[in-house]
Protein backbone atom coordinates (compact mmCIF):
# COMPACT_ATOMS: atom_id res chain seq x y z
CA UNK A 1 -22.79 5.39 32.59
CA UNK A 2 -19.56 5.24 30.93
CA UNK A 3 -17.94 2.28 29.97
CA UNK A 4 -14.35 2.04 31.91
CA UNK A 5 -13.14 -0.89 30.14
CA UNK A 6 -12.61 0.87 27.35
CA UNK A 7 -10.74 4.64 27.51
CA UNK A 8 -8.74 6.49 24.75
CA UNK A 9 -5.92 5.87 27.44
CA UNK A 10 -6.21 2.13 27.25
CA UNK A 11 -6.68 2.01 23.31
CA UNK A 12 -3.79 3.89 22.65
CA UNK A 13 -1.63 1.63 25.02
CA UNK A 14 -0.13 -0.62 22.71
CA UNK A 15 0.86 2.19 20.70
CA UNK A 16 2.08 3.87 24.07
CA UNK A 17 4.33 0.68 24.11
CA UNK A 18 5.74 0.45 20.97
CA UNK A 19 6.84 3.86 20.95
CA UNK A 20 8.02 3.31 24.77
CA UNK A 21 9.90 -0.06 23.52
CA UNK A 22 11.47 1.69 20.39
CA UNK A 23 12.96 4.56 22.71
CA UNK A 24 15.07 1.09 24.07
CA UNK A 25 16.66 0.76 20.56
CA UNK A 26 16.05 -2.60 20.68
CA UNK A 27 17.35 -4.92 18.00
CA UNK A 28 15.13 -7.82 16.66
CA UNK A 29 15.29 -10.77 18.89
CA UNK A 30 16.16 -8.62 22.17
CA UNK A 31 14.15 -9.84 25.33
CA UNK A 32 11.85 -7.30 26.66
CA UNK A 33 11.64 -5.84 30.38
CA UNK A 34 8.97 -7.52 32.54
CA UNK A 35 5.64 -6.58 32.48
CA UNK A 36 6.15 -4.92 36.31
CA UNK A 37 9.00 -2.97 34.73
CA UNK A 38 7.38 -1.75 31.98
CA UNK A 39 4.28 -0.43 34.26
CA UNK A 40 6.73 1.40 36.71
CA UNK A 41 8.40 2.96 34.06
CA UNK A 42 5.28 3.86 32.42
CA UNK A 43 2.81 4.52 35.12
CA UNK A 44 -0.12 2.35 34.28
CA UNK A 45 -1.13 -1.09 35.95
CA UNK A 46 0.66 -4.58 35.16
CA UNK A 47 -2.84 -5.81 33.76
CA UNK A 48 -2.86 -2.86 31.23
CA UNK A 49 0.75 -3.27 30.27
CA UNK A 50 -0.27 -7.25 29.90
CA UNK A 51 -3.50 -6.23 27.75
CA UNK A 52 -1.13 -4.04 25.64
CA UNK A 53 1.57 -6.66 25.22
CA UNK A 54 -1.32 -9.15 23.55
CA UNK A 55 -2.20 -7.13 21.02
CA UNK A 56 1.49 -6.30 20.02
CA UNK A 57 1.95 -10.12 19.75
CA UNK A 58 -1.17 -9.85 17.29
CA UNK A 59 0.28 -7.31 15.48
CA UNK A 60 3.24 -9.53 15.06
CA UNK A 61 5.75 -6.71 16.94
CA UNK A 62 6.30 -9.09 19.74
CA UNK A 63 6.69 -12.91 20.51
CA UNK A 64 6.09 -15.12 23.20
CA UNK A 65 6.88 -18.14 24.29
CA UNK A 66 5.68 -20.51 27.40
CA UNK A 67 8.52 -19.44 29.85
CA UNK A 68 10.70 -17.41 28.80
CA UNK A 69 10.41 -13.67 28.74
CA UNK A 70 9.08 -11.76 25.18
CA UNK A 71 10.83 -10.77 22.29
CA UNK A 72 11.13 -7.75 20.00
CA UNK A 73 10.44 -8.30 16.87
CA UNK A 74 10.44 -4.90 15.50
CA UNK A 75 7.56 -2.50 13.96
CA UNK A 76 8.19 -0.49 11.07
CA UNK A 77 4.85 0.83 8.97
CA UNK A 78 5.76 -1.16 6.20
CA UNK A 79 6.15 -4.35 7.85
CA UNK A 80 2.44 -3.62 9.08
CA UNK A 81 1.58 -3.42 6.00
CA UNK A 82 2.85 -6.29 4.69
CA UNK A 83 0.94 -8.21 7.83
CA UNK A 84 -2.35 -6.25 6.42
CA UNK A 85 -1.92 -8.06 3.12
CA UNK A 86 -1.20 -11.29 4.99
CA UNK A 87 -4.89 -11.10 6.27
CA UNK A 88 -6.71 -10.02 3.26
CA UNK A 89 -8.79 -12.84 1.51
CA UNK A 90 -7.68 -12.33 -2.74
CA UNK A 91 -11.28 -11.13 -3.43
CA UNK A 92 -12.33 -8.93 -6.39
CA UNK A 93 -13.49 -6.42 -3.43
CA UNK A 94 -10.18 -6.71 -1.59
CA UNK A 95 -8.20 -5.81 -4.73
CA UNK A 96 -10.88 -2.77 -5.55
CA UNK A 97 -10.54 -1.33 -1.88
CA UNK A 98 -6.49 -1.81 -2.41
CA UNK A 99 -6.88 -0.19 -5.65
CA UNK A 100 -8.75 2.99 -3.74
CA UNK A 101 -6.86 3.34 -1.61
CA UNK A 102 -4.02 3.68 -3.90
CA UNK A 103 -5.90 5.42 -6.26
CA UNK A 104 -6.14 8.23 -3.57
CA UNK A 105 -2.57 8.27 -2.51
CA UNK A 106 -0.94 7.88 -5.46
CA UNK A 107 -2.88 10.80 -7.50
CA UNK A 108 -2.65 13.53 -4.42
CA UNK A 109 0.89 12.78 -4.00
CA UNK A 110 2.52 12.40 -7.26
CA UNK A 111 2.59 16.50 -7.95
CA UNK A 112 5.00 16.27 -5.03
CA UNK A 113 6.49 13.36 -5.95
CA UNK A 114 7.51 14.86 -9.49
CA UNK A 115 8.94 17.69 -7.69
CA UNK A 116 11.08 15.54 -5.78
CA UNK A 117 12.16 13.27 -9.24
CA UNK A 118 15.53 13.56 -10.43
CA UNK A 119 16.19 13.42 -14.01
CA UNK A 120 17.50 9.90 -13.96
CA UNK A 121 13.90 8.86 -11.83
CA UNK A 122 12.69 10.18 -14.55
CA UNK A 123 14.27 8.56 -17.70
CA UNK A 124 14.16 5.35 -15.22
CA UNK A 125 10.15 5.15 -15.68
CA UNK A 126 10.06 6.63 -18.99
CA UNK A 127 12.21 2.70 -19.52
CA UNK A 128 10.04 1.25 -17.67
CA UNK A 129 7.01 2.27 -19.91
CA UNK A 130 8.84 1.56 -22.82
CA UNK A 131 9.51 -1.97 -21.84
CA UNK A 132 6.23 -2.22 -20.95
CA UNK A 133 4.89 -1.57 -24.48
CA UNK A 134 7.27 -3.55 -26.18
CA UNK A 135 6.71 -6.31 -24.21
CA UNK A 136 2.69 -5.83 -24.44
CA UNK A 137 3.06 -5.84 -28.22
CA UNK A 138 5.00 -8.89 -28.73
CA UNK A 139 2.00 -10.63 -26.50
CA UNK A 140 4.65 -11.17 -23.17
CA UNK A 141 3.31 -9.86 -20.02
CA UNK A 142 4.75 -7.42 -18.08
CA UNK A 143 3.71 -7.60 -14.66
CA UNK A 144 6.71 -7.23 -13.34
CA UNK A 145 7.50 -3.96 -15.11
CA UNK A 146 3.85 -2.38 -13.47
CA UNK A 147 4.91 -2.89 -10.60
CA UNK A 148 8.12 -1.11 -10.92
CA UNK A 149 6.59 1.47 -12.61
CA UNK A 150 4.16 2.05 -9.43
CA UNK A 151 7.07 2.00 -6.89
CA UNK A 152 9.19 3.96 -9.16
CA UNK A 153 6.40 6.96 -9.57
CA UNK A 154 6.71 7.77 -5.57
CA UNK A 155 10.07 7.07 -4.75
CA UNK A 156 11.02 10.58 -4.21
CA UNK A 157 9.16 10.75 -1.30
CA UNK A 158 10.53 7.71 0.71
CA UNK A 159 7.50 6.86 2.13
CA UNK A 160 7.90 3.63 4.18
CA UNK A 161 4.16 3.65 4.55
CA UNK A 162 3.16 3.42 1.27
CA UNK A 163 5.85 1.27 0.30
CA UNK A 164 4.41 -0.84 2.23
CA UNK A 165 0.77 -0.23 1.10
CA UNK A 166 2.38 -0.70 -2.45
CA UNK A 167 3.51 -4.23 -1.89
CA UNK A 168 0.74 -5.39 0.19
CA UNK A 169 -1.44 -4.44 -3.18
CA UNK A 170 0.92 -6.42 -5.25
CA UNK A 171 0.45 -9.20 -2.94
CA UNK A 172 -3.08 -9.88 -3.46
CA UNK A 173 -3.50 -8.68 -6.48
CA UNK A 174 -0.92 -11.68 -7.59
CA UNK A 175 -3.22 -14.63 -5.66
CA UNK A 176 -6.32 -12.81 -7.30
CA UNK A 177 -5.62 -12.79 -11.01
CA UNK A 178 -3.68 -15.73 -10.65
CA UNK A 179 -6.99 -17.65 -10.66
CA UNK A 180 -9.36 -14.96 -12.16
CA UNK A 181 -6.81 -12.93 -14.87
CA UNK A 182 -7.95 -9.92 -16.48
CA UNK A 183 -9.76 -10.23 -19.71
CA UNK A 184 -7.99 -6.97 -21.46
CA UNK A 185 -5.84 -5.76 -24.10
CA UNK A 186 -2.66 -5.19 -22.27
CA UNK A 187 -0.74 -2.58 -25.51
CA UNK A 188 -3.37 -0.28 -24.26
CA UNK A 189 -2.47 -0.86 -20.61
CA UNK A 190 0.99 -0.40 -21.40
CA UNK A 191 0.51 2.76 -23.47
CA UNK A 192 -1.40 4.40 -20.70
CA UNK A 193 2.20 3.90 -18.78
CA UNK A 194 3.86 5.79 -21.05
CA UNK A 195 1.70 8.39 -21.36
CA UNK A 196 2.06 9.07 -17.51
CA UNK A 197 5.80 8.47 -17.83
CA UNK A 198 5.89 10.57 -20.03
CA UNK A 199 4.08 13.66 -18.50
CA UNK A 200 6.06 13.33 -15.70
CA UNK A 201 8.92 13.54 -17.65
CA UNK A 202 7.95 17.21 -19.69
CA UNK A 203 7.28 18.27 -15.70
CA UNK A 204 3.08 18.03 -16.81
CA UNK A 205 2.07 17.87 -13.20
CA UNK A 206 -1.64 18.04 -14.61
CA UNK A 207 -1.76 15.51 -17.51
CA UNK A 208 0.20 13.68 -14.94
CA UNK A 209 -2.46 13.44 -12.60
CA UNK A 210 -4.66 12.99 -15.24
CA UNK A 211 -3.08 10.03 -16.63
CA UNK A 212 -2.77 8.33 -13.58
CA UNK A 213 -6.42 8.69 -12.73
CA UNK A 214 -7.77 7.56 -15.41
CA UNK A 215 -5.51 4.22 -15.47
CA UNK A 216 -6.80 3.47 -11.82
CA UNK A 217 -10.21 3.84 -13.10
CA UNK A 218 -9.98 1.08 -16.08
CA UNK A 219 -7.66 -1.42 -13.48
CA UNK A 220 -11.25 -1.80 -11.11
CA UNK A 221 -13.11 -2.09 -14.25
CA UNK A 222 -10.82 -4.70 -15.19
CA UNK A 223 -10.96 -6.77 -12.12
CA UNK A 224 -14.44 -5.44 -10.97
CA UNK A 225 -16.60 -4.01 -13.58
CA UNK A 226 -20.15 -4.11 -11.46
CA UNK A 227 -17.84 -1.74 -9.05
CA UNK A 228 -17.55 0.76 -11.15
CA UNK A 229 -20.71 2.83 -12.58
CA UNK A 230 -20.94 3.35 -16.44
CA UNK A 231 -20.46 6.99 -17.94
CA UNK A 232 -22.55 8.50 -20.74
CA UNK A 233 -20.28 10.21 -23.33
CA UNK A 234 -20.98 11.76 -26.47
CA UNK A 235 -19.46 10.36 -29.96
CA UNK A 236 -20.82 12.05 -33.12
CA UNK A 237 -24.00 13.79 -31.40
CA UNK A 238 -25.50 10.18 -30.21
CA UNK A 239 -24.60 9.29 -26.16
CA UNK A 240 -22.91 6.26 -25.65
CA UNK A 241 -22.40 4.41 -22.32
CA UNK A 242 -19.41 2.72 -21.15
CA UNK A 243 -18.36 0.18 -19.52
C-alpha cells in the first residue's frame, strides 16, 4: 500500500510556492495572499498550501507572526546557502565535507571559468597570490587574501549558488580554526596560490586544474589528516608514505 502522505506532488510544494510567490515580484517585507488564495490559484488544498508555507518559514523565505498575515522574505540560492552554514556545527567533518564539495565544483568548473576570465581577473589573482606570499613570508596571515583568491577564481561564471556555497565554507571554516588552527607552514600554502594563479594566467587550463587539486587535497589534511588516506611515492628507488 502506498503511503499518501507523502507524494512527489506534496514534496515539491514548497518549491511549487516559492516559484508561484516569486512570479508576484514581491519585495522583502510584502504580505502574502491567504492561504485560501494561494490554493485557488494553485489548485491544491488549503492544508497543503499550509504544510508548504511551514517549511518556507523553516527555510527562512517566509515569516509569521500571531495575527497578522505572512511575510516575504525573499529566496535567492545564496541566501540558502548562507542559512546552510548557519546550521552546520564547526566540526573537523563539517569543514572536510565543505571542502568536497568545493573541491568538486571548483576543479570541474574552473576550465570554464578561465575561459570566461578577462585579463584584468586575471592579473587581479595573480595580486592576490602575490600578496599572499609576501605576507606568508614575513610570518602575517593571510586569510583574508584566500578567500579572495577562491571567490576571485570563479567569478566569471556568476554563479549565485556557489557564491553562496563559497561563503558558507568561509563561515565555518572561521569558528573551526579559530579554536583548532592549522599546524602548517603557510609560504608553502601561499606558493601553491601562485602557482594556480599563475597557470590560469599563461591560459594552462591543465596545470590549472592540477594545481587546484592538489591544494584541496593538503587543506583536509591540514584540518583532518585521519580523513585523508596516505600515498606511497617513490624518492630515490625506496617508497615513502605520506601523510
Amino acid at each position: 500500500m502506498s503511503d499518501s502522505s507523502s507524494t512527489p506532488d506534496r514534496d515539491a510544494l514548497h518549491l511549487r510556492l516559492i516559484d508561484h510567490l516569486s512570479e508576484r515580484a514581491l519585495e522583502p517585507g510584502d504580505q502574502l495572499p491567504g492561504e485560501l488564495d494561494l490554493a485557488q490559484e494553485m489548485n491544491v488544498s488549503r492544508p497543503q498550501v499550509r504544510e508548504g508555507l511551514r517549511m518556507l518559514e523553516a527555510l527562512g523565505v517566509v515569516r509569521s507572526r500571531q495575527g497578522a498575515r505572512r511575510t516575504w522574505l525573499g529566496f535567492s540560492a545564496s541566501a540558502f546557502a548562507h542559512q546552510l552554514a548557519a546550521t552546520l556545527r564547526p566540526s573537523a567533518r563539517a569543514v572536510v565535507e565543505l571542502l568536497d564539495i568545493r573541491q568538486a565544483l571548483e576543479t570541474a568548473m574552473l576550465p570554464r571559468a578561465m575561459a570566461l576570465m578577462t585579463v584584468e581577473d586575471k592579473d587581479a589573482l595573480q595580486r592576490i597570490a602575490l600578496e599572499m606570499v609576501e605576507r606568508a613570508e614575513n610570518g602575517e596571515t593571510f586569510t583574508s587574501q584566500d578567500e579572495q583568491f577562491h571567490r576571485l577564481i570563479l567569478a566569471s561564471l556568476d554563479n549565485e549558488l556557489l557564491n553562496g556555497l563559497h561563503a558558507a565554507f568561509w563561515s565555518v571554516y572561521g569558528s573551526y580554526t579559530e579554536h583548532h588552527p592549522p599546524n602548517e607552514d603557510p609560504v608553502p600554502v601561499a606558493r601553491m596560490h601562485l602557482r594556480i594563479a599563475e597557470a590560469v594566467k599563461t591560459g594552462d587550463t591543465k596545470r590549472a586544474v592540477h594545481e587546484l587539486d592538489a591544494h584541496y587535497y593538503g587543506v583536509r589534511a591540514r584540518v583532518s589528516p585521519q580523513s585523508v588516506p596516505s600515498a606511497s611515492v617513490e624518492i630515490g628507488g625506496a617508497a615513502v608514505t605520506t601523510p
